[in-house]
Protein backbone atom coordinates (compact mmCIF):
# COMPACT_ATOMS: atom_id res chain seq x y z
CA UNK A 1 0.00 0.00 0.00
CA UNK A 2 1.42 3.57 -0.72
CA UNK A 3 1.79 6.26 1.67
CA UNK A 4 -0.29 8.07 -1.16
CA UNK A 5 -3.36 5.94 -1.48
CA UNK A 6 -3.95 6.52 3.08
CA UNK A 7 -6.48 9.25 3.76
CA UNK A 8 -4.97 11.77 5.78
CA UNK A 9 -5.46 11.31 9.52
CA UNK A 10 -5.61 7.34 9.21
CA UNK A 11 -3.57 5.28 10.64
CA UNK A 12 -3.53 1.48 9.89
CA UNK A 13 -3.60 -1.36 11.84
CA UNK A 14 -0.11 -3.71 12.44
CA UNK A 15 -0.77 -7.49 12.56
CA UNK A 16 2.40 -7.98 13.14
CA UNK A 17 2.27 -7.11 16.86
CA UNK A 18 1.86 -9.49 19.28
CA UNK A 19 -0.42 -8.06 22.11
CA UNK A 20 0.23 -9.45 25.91
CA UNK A 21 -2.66 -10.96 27.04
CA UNK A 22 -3.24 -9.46 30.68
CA UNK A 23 -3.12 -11.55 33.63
CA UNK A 24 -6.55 -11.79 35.95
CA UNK A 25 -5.88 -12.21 39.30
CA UNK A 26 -9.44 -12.83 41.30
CA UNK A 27 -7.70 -12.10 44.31
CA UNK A 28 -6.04 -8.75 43.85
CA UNK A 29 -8.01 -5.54 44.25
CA UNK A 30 -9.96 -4.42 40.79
CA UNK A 31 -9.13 -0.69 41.86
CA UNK A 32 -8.10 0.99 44.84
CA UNK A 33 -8.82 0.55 48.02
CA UNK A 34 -10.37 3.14 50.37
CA UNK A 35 -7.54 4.45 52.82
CA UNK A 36 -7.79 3.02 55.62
CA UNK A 37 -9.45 -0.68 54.91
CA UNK A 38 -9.82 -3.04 57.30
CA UNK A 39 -10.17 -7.04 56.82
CA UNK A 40 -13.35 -7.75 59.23
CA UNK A 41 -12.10 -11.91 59.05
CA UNK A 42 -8.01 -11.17 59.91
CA UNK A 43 -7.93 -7.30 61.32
CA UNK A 44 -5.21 -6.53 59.11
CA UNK A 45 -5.62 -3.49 57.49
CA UNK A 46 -4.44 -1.77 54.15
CA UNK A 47 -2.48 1.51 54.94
CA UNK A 48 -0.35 3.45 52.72
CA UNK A 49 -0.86 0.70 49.66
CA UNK A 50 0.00 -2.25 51.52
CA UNK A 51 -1.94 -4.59 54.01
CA UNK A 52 -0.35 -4.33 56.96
CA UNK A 53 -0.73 -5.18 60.77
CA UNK A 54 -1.82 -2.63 63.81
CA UNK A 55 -5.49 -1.21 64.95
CA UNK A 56 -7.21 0.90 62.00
CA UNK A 57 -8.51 3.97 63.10
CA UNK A 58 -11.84 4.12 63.52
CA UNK A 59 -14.30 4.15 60.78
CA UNK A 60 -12.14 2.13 58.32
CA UNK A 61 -13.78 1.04 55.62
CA UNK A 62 -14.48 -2.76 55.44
CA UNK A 63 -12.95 -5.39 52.74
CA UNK A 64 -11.73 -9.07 53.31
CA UNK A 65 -7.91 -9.23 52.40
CA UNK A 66 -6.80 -11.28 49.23
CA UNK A 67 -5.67 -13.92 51.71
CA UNK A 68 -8.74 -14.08 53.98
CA UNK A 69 -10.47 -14.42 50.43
CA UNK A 70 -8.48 -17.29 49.03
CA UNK A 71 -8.65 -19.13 52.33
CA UNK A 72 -12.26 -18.98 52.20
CA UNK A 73 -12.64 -20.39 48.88
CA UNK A 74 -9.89 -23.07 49.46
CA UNK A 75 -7.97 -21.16 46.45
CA UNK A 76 -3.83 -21.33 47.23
CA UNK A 77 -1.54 -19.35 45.65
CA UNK A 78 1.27 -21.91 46.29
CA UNK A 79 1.85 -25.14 46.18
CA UNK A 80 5.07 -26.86 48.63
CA UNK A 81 5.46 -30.46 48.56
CA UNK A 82 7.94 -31.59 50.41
CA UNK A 83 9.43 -35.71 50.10
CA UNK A 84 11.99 -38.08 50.43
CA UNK A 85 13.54 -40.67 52.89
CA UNK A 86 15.24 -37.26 54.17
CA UNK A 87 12.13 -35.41 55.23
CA UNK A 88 10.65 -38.98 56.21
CA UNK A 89 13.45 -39.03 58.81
CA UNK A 90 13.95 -35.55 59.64
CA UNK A 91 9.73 -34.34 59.17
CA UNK A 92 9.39 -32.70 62.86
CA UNK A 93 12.33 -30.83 62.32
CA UNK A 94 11.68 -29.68 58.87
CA UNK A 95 8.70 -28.73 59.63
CA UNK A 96 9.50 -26.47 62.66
CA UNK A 97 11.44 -24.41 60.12
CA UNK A 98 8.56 -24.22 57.60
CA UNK A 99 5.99 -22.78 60.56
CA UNK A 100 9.13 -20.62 61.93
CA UNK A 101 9.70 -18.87 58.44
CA UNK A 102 5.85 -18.35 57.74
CA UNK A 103 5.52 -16.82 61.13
CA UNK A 104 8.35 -14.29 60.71
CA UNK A 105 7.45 -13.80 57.04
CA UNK A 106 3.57 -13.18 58.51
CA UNK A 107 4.71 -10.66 61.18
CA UNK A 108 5.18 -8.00 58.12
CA UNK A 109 3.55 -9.45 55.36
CA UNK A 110 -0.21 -10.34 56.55
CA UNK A 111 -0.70 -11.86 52.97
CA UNK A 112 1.53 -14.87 53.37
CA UNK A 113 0.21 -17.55 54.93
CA UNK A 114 -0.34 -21.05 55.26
CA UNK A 115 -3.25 -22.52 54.13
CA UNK A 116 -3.23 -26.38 55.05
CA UNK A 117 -0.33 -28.78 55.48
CA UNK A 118 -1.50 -32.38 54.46
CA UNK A 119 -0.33 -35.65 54.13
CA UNK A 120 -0.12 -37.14 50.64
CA UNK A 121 1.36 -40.37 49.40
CA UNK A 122 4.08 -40.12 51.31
CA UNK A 123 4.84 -36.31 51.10
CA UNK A 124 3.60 -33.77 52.85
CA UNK A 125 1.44 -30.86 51.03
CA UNK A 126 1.92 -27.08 52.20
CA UNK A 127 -0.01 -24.71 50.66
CA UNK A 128 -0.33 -20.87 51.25
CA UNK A 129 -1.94 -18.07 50.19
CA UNK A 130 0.76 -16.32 48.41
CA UNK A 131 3.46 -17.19 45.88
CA UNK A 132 6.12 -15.76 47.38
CA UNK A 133 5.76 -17.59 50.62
CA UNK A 134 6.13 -21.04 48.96
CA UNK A 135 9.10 -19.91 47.33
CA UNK A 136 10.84 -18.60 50.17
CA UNK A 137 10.19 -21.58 52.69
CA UNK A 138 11.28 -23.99 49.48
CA UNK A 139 14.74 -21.76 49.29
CA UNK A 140 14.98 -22.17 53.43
CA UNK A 141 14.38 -25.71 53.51
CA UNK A 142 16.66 -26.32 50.47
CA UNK A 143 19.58 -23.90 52.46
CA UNK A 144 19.33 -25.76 55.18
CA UNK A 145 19.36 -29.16 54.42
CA UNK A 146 20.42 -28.82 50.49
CA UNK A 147 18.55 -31.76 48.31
CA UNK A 148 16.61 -30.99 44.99
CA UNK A 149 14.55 -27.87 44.63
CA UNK A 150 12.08 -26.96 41.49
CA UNK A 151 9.83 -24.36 41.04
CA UNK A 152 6.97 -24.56 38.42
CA UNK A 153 5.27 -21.08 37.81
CA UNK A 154 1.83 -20.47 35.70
CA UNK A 155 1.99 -16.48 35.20
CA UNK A 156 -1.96 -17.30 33.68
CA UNK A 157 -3.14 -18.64 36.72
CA UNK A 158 -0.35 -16.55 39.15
CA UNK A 159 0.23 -19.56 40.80
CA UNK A 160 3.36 -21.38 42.18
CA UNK A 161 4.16 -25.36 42.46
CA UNK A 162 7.69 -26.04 44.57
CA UNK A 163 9.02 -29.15 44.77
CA UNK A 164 11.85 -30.26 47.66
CA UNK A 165 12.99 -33.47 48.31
CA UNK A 166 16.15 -35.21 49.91
């Protein structure tokens, strides 16, 4: 097509673009929240653009948190499955460190959590309510007692599968 043969103000279309689908996260906020929102279920409340922990002043506005929601609907964010004649031997003591780092990660992050921890087939199932908390227990139990550690991320679903065993 010549430059001669476009109408003056058009502009045409590429195909040769790829556009990036966005992602849809159910559990993040659709716009922003009122300032200061508090979660009726946890009492954590958002602040300053993050959820954090203290009292909200009075007359906060009232919103369950994304990991109040996701607990609700038994919806994890991350999977951690844990395995091995290792952990079989050493599961009390692993898991002590896998409650230790939640709670510390917890104390400023009210969005990490644990969900459930379940037995499965010989391997025991954490899951939690944020991606980034499965990854960083998987990296702590893998520095501390080394053995194989994979992480499987879905960026369509935001969600996190890590696998340790020893």
């Amino acid at each position: 097509m010549s430059t001669r043969s476009i109408p003056p103000g058009f502009h045409p279309v590429r195909h040769d673009r790829l556009l990036q689908e966005q992602v849809h996260d159910a559990y993040k906020s659709k716009g922003k929240l009122h300032d200061p929102t508090v979660c009726p279920q946890c009492g954590a409340y958002f602040h300053d653009g993050r959820w954090q922990w203290g009292t909200a002043p009075a007359g906060a506005h009232q919103e369950t948190c994304p990991a109040c929601h996701r607990m609700h609907d038994q919806y994890p964010a991350g999977f951690l499955y844990l395995a091995g004649p290792f952990f079989q031997a050493h599961r009390e003591e692993i898991m002590h460190l896998v409650h230790h780092h939640e709670q510390r990660e917890r104390a400023e992050h009210p969005l990490q959590r644990i969900m459930a921890v379940e037995e499965r087939d010989g391997e025991t199932l954490v899951t939690t309510t944020d991606i980034h908390l499965a990854r960083g227990i998987g990296e702590a139990v893998h520095h501390a007692y080394q053995g194989e550690l994979e992480f499987h991320y879905n960026p369509e679903e935001s969600l996190l599968r890590v696998h340790w065993t020893h």
